[in-house]
C-alpha atoms as a PDB file:
ATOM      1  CA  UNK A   1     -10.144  50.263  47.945  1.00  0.00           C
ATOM      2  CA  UNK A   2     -12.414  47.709  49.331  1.00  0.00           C
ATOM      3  CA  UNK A   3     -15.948  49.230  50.821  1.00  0.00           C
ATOM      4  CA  UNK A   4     -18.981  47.315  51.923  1.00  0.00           C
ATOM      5  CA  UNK A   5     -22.256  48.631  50.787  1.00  0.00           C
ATOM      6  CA  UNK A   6     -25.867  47.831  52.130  1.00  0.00           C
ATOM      7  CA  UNK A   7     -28.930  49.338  50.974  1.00  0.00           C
ATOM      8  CA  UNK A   8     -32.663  49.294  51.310  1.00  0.00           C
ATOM      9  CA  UNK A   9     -36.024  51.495  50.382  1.00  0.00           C
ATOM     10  CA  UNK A  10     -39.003  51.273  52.456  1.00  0.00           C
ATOM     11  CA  UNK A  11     -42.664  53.083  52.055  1.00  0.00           C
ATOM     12  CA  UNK A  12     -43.380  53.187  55.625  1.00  0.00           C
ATOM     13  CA  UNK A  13     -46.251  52.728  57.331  1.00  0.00           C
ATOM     14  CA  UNK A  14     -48.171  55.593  56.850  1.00  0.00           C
ATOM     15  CA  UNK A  15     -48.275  56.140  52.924  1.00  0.00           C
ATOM     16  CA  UNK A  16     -49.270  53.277  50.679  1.00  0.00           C
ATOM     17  CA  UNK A  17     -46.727  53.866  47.509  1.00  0.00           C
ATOM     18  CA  UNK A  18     -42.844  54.296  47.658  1.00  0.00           C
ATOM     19  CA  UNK A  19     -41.345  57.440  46.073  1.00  0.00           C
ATOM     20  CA  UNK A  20     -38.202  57.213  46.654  1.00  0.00           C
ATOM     21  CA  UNK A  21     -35.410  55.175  44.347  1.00  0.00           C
ATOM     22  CA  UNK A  22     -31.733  54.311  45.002  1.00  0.00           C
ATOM     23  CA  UNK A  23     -29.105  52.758  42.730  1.00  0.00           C
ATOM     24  CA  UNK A  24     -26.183  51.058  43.531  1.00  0.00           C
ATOM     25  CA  UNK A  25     -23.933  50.888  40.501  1.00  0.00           C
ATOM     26  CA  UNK A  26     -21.204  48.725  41.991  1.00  0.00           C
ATOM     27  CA  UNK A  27     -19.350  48.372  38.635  1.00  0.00           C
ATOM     28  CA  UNK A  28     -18.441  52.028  38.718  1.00  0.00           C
ATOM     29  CA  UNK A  29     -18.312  52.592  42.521  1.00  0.00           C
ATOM     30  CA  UNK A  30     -21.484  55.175  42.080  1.00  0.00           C
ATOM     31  CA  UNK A  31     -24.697  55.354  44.514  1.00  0.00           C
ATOM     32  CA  UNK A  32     -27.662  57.362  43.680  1.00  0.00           C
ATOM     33  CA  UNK A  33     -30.680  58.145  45.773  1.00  0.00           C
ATOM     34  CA  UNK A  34     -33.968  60.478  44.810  1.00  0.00           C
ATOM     35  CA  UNK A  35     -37.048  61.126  47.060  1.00  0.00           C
ATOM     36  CA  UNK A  36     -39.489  62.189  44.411  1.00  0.00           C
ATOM     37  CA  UNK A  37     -42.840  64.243  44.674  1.00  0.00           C
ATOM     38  CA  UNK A  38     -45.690  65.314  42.737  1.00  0.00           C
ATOM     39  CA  UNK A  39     -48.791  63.689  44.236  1.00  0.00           C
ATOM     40  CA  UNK A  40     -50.240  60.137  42.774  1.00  0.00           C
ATOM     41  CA  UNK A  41     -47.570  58.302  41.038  1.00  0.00           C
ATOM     42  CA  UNK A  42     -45.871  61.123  39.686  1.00  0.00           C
ATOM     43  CA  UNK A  43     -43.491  61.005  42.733  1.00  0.00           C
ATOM     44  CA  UNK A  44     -41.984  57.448  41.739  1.00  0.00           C
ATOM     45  CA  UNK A  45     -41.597  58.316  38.107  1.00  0.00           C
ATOM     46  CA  UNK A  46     -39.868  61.583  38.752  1.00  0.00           C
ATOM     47  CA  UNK A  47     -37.030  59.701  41.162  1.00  0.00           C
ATOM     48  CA  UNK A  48     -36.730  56.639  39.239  1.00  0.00           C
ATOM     49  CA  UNK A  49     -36.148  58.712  36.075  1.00  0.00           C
ATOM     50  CA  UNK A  50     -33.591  61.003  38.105  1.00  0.00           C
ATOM     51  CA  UNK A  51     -31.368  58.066  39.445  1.00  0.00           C
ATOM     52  CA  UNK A  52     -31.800  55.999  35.860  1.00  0.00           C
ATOM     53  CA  UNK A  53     -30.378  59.808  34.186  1.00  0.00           C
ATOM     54  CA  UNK A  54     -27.426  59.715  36.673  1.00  0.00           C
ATOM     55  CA  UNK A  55     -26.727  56.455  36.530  1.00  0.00           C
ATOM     56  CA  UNK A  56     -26.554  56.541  32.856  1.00  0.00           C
ATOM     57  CA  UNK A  57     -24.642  59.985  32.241  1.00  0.00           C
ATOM     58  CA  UNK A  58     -21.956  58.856  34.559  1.00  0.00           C
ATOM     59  CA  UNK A  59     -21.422  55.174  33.186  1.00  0.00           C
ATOM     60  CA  UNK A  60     -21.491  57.081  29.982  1.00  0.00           C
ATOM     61  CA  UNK A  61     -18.951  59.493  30.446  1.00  0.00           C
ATOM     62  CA  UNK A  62     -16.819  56.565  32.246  1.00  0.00           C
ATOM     63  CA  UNK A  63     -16.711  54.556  28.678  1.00  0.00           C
ATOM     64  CA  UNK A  64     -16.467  58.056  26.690  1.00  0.00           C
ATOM     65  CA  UNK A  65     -14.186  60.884  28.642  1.00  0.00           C
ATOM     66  CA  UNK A  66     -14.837  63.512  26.125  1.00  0.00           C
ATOM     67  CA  UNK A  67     -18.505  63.620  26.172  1.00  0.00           C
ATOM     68  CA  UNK A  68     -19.406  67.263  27.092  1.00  0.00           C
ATOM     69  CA  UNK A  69     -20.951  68.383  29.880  1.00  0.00           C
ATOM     70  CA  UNK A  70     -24.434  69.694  31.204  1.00  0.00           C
ATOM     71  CA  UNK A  71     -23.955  72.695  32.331  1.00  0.00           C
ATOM     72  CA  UNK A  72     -21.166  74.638  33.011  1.00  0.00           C
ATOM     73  CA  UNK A  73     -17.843  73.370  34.646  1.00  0.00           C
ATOM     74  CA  UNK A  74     -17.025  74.063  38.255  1.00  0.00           C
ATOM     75  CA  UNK A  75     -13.862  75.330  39.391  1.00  0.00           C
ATOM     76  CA  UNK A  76     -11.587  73.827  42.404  1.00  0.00           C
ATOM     77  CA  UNK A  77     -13.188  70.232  41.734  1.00  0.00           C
ATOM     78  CA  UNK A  78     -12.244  67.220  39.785  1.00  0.00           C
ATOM     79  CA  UNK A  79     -13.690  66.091  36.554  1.00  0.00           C
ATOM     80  CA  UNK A  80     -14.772  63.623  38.683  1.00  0.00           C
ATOM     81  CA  UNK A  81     -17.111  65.520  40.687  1.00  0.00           C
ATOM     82  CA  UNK A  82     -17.648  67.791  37.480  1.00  0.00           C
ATOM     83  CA  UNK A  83     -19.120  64.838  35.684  1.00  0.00           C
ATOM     84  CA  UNK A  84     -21.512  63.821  38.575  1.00  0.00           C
ATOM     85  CA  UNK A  85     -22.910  67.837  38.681  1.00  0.00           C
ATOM     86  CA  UNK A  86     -23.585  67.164  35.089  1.00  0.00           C
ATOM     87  CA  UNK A  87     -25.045  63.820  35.538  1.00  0.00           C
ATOM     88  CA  UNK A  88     -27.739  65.700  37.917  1.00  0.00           C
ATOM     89  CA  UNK A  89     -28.387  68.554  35.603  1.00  0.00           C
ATOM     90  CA  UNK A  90     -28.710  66.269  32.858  1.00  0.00           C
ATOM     91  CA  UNK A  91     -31.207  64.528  35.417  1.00  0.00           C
ATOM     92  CA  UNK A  92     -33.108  67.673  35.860  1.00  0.00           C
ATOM     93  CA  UNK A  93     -33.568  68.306  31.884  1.00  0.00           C
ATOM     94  CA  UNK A  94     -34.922  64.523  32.188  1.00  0.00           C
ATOM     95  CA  UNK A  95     -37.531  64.858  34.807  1.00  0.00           C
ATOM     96  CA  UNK A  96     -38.751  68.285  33.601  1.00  0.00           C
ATOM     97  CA  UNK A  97     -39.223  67.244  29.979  1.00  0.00           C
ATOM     98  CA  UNK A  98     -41.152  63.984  31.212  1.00  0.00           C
ATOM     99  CA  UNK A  99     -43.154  66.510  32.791  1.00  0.00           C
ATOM    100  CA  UNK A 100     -43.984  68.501  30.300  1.00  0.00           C
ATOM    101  CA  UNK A 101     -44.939  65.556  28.018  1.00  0.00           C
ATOM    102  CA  UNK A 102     -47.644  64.348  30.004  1.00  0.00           C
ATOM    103  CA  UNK A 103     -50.046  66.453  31.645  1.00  0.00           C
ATOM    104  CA  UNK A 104     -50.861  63.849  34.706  1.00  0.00           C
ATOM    105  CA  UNK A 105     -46.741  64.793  35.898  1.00  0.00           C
ATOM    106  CA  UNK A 106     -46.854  68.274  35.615  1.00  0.00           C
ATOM    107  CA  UNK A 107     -45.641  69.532  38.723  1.00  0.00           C
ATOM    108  CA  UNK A 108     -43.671  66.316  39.432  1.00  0.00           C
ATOM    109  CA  UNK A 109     -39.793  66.501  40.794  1.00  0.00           C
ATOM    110  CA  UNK A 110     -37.369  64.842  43.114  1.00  0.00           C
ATOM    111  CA  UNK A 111     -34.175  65.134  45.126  1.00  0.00           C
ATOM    112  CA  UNK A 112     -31.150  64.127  44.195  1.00  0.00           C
ATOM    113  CA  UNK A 113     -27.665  62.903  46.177  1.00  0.00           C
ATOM    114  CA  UNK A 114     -24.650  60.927  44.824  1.00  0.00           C
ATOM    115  CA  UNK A 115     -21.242  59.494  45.899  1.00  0.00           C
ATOM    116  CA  UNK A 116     -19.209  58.379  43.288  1.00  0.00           C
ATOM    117  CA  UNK A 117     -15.645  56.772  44.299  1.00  0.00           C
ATOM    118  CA  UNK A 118     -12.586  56.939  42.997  1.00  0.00           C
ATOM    119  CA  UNK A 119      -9.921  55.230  44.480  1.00  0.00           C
ATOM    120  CA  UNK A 120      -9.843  56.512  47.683  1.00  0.00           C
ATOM    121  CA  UNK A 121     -11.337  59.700  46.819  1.00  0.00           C
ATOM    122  CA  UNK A 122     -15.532  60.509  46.814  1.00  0.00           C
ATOM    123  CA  UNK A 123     -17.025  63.149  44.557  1.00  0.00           C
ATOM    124  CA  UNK A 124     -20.459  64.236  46.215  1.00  0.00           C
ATOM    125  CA  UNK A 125     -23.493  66.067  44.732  1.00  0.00           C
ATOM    126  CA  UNK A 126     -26.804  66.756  45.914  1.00  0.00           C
ATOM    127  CA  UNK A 127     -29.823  68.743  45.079  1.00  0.00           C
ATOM    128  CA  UNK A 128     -32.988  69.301  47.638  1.00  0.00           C
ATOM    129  CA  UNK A 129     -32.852  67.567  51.328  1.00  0.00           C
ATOM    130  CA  UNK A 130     -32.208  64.128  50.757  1.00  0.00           C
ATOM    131  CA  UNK A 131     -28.672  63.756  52.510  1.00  0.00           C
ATOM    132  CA  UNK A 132     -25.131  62.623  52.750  1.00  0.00           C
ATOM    133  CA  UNK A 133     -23.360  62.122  56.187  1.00  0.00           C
ATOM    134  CA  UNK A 134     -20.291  60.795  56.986  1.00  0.00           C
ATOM    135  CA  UNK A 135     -19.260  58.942  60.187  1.00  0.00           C
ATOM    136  CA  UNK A 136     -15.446  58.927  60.825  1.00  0.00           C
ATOM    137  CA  UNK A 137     -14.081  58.407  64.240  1.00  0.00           C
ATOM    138  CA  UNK A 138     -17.054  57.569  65.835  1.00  0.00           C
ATOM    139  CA  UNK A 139     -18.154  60.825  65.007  1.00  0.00           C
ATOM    140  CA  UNK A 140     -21.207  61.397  61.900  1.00  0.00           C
ATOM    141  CA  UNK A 141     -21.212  64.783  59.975  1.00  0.00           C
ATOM    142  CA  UNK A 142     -23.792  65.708  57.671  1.00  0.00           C
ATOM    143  CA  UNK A 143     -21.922  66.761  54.356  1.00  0.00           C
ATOM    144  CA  UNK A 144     -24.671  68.326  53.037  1.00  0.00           C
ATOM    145  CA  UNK A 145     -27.287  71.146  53.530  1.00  0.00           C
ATOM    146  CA  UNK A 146     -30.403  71.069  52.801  1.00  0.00           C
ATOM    147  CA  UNK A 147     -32.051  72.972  50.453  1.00  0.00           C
ATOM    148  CA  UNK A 148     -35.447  73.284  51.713  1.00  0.00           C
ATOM    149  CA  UNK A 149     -37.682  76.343  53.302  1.00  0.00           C
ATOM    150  CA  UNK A 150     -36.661  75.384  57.028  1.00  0.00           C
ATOM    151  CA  UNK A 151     -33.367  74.669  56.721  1.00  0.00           C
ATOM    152  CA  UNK A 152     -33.138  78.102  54.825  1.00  0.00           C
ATOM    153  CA  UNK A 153     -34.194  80.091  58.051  1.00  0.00           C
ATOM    154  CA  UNK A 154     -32.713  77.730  60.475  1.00  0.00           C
ATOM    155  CA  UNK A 155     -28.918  79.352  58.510  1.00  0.00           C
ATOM    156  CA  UNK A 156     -30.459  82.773  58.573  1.00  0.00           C
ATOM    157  CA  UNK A 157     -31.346  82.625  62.345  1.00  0.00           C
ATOM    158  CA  UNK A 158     -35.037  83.147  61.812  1.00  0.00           C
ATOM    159  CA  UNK A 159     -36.150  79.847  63.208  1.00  0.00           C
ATOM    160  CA  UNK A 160     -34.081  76.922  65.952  1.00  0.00           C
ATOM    161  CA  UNK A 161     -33.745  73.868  64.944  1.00  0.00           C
ATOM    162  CA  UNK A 162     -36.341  72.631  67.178  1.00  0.00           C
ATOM    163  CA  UNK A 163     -39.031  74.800  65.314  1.00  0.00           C
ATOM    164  CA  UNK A 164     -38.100  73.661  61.901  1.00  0.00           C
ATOM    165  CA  UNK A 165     -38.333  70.034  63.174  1.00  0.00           C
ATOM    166  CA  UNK A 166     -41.873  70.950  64.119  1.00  0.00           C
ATOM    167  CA  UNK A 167     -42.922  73.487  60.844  1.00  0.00           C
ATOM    168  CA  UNK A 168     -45.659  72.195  58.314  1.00  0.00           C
ATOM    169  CA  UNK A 169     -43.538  74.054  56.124  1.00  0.00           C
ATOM    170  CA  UNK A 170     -40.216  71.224  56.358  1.00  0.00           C
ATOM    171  CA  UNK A 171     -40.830  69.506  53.154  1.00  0.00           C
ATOM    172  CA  UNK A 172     -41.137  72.843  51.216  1.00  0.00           C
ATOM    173  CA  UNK A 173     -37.713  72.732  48.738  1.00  0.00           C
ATOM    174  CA  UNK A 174     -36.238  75.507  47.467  1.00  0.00           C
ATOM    175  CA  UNK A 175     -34.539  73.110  44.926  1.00  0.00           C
ATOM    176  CA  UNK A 176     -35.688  70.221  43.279  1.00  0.00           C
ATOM    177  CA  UNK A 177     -35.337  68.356  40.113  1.00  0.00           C
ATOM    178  CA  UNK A 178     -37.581  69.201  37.150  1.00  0.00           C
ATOM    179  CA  UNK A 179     -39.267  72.290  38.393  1.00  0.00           C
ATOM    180  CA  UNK A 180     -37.164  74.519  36.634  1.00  0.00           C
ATOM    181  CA  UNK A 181     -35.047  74.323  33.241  1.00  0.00           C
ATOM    182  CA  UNK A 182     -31.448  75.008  35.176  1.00  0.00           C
ATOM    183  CA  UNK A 183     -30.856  73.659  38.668  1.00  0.00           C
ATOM    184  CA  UNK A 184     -27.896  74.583  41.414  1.00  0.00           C
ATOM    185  CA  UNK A 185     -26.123  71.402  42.280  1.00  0.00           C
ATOM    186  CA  UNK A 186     -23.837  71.652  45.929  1.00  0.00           C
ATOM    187  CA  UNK A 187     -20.994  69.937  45.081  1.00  0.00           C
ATOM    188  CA  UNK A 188     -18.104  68.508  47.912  1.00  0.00           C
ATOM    189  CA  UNK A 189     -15.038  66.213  47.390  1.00  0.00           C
ATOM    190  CA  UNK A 190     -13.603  63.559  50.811  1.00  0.00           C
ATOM    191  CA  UNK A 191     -10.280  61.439  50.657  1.00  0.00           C
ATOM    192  CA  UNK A 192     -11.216  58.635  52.317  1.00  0.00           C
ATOM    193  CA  UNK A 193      -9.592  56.573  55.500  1.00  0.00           C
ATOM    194  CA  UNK A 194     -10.001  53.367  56.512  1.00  0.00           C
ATOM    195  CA  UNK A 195     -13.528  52.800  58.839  1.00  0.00           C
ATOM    196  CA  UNK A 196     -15.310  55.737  57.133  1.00  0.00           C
ATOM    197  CA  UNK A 197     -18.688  55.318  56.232  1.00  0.00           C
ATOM    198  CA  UNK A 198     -20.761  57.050  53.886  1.00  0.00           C
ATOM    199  CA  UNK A 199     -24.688  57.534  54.822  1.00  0.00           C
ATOM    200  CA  UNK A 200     -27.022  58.623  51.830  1.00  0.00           C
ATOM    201  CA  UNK A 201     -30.608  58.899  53.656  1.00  0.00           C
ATOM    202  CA  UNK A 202     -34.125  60.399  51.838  1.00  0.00           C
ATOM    203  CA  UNK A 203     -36.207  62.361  54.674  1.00  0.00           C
ATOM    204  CA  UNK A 204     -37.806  60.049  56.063  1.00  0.00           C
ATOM    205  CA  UNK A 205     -35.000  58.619  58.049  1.00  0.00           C
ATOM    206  CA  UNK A 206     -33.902  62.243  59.306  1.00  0.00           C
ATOM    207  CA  UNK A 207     -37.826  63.280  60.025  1.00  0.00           C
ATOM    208  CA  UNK A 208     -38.102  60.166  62.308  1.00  0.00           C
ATOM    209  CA  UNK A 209     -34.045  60.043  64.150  1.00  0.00           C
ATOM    210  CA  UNK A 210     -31.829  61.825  65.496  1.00  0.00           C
ATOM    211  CA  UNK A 211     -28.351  62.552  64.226  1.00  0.00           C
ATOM    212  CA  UNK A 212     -27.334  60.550  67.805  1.00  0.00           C
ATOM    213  CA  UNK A 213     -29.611  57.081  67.243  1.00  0.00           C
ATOM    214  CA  UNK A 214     -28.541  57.294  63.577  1.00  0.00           C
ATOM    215  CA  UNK A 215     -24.693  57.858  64.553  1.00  0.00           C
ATOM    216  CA  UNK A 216     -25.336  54.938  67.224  1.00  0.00           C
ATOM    217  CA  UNK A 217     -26.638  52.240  64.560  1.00  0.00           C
ATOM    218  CA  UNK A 218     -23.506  53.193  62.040  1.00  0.00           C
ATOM    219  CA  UNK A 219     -21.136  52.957  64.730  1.00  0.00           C
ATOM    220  CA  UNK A 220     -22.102  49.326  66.900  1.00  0.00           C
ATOM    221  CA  UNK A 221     -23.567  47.925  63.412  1.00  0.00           C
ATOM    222  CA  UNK A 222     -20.393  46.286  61.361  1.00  0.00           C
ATOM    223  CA  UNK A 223     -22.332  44.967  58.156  1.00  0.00           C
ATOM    224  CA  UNK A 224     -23.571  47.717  56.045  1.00  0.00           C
ATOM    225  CA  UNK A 225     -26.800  45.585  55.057  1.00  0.00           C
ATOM    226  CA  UNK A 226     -27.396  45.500  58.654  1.00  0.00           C
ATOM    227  CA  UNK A 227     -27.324  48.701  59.361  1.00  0.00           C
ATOM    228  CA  UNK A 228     -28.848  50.016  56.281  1.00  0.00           C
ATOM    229  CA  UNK A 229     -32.020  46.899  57.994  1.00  0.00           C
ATOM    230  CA  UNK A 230     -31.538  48.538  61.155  1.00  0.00           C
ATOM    231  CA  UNK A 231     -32.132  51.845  60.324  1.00  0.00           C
ATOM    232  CA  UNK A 232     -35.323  51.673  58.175  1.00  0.00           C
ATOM    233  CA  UNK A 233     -36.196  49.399  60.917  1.00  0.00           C
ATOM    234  CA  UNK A 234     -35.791  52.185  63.810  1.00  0.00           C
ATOM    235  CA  UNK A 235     -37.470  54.753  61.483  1.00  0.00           C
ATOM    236  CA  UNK A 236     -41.002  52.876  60.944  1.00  0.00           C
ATOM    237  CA  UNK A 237     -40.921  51.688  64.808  1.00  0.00           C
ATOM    238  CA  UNK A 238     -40.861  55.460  65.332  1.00  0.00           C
ATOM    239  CA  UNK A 239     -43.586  56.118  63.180  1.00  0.00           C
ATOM    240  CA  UNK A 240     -42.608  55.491  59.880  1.00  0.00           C
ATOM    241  CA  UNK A 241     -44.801  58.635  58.432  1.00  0.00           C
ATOM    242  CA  UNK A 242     -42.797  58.715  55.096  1.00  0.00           C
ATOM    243  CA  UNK A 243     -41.066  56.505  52.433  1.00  0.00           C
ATOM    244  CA  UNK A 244     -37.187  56.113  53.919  1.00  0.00           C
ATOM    245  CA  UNK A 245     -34.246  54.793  51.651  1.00  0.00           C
ATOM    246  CA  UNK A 246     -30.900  54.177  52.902  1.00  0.00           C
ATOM    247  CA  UNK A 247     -27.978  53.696  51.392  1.00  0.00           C
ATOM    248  CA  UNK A 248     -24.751  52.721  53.695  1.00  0.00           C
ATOM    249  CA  UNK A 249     -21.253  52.435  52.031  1.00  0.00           C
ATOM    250  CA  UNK A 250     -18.178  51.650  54.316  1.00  0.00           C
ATOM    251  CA  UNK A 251     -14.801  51.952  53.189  1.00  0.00           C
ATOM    252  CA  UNK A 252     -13.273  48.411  54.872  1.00  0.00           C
ATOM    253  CA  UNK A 253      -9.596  48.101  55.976  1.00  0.00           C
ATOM    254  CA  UNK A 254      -8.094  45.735  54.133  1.00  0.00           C
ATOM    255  CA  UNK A 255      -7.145  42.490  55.949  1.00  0.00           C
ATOM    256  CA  UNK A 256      -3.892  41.135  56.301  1.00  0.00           C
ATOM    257  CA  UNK A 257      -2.993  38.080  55.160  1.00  0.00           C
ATOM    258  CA  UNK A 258      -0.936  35.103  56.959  1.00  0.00           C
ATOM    259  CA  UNK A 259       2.030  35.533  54.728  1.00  0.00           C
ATOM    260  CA  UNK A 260       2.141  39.362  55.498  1.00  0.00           C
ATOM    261  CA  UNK A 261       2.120  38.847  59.386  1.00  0.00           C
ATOM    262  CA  UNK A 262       4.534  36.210  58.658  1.00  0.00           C
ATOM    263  CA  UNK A 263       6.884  38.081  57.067  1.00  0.00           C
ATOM    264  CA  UNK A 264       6.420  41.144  59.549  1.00  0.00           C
ATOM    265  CA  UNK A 265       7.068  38.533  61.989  1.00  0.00           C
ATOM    266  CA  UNK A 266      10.642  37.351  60.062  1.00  0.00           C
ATOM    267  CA  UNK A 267      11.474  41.164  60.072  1.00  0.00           C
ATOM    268  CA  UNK A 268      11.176  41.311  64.464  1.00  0.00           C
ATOM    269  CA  UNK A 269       9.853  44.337  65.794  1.00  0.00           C
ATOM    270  CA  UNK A 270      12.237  47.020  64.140  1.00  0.00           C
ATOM    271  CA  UNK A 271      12.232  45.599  60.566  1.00  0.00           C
ATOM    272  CA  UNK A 272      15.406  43.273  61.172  1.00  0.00           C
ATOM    273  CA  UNK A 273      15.532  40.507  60.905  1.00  0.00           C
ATOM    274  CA  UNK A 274      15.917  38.217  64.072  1.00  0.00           C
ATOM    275  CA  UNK A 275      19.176  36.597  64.628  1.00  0.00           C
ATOM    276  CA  UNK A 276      19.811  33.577  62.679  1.00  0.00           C
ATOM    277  CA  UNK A 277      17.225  34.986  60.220  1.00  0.00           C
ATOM    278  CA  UNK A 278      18.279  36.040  56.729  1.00  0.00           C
END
């Protein structure tokens, strides 16, 4: 599988530190990004600490198979997706002890979402409202739900869409890393086709576009670096009121080479070859 991947964090114009952190471990096809939270610069400790846990516990588990798990194993998924669920629980024991240790990140926690590819196959797990999508056919899908206060009555019918856009209650989670000593992790699995690309986004993209403008950007942007540029660009020009990290991964048809349209060539049309051909 060949896939290009473009990434970039951005603190916006509004706030003067960046709490979110992204990690792009080519060498193992993984891609981690946190928004983290907890007032001064507990926020950027908490997220750096959650995508350095994941990072780690899956690279880990890739050079040792039989290392246990965090957490209990979940049924209907690969070990794939089983070991990044454990990588984010492990993440959550991680940020929660660091703030317990020191009384200035008490309180402190983050969001969580990862894509971790194999072959042509992505294991996906999230906690909180930082999100996946994925655009295939022209057309984008959020794979994940958020797990926030909003989005909670938005499911439940208590509040449109429109309303939760507008709450002061949007960026309350009802699951985050660190806060407690377990944490839920929403798991989902994808085979892959050729042209699909992968979104992982923190809020501040979503807060300041719509699914449309974001869809738009994926779809008439080819380069993933570009697009990943293009969209952090969009989201500031809009008001850039929060930190925004993007990650873009697209899964690239492989080209084919001279010899091979050569040799389809040879074959003619049907898979014969043409006469006086051998």
């Amino acid at each position: 599988m060949k896939i290009d991947v473009g990434a970039r964090s951005d603190a916006g114009r509004v706030r003067e530190n960046n709490e979110d952190s992204f990690r792009v471990a080519s060498g193992v096809s993984l891609f981690v990004l946190s928004d983290g939270m907890g007032g001064q610069a507990s926020g950027e400790v908490a997220s750096r600490l959650a995508v350095d846990a994941i990072v780690s516990h899956c690279r880990e588990a890739r050079s040792n198979p039989s290392s246990p798990l965090v957490g209990a194993s979940i049924a209907g998924v690969s070990e794939t997706t089983n070991r990044l669920a454990s990588a984010i629980r492990a993440a959550n024991r991680v940020v929660r002890a660091a703030a317990q240790r020191n009384e200035g990140h008490h309180g402190m926690g983050a969001t969580a979402v990862a894509a971790w590819f194999t072959g042509e196959r992505m294991s996906l797990a999230h906690v909180g409202d930082s999100r996946a999508y994925m655009l295939r056919g022209g057309l984008l899908e959020q794979l994940t739900k958020d797990h926030s206060f909003v989005a909670e009555q938005v499911r439940r019918g208590m509040m449109t869409p429109e309303e939760a856009s507008a709450s002061r209650m949007q960026n309350v989670l009802l699951r985050a890393l660190g806060i407690d000593s377990e944490v839920d992790v929403d798991v989902d699995e994808e085979l892959l086709t050729d042209g699909d690309t992968l979104l992982l986004c923190s809020d501040g993209l979503t807060h300041e576009l719509p699914d449309a403008q974001i869809a738009a950007v994926l779809r008439d942007t080819s380069d993933a670096q570009e697009a990943a540029t293009r969209l952090i660009d969009l989201a500031n020009e809009a008001g850039g009121r929060d930190n925004v990290t993007v990650i873009v991964v697209r899964h690239v048809s492989k080209p084919v080479g001279v010899f091979a349209r050569i040799g389809r060539w040879f074959k003619g049309p049907n898979g014969s070859s043409p006469k006086g051909g051998r």
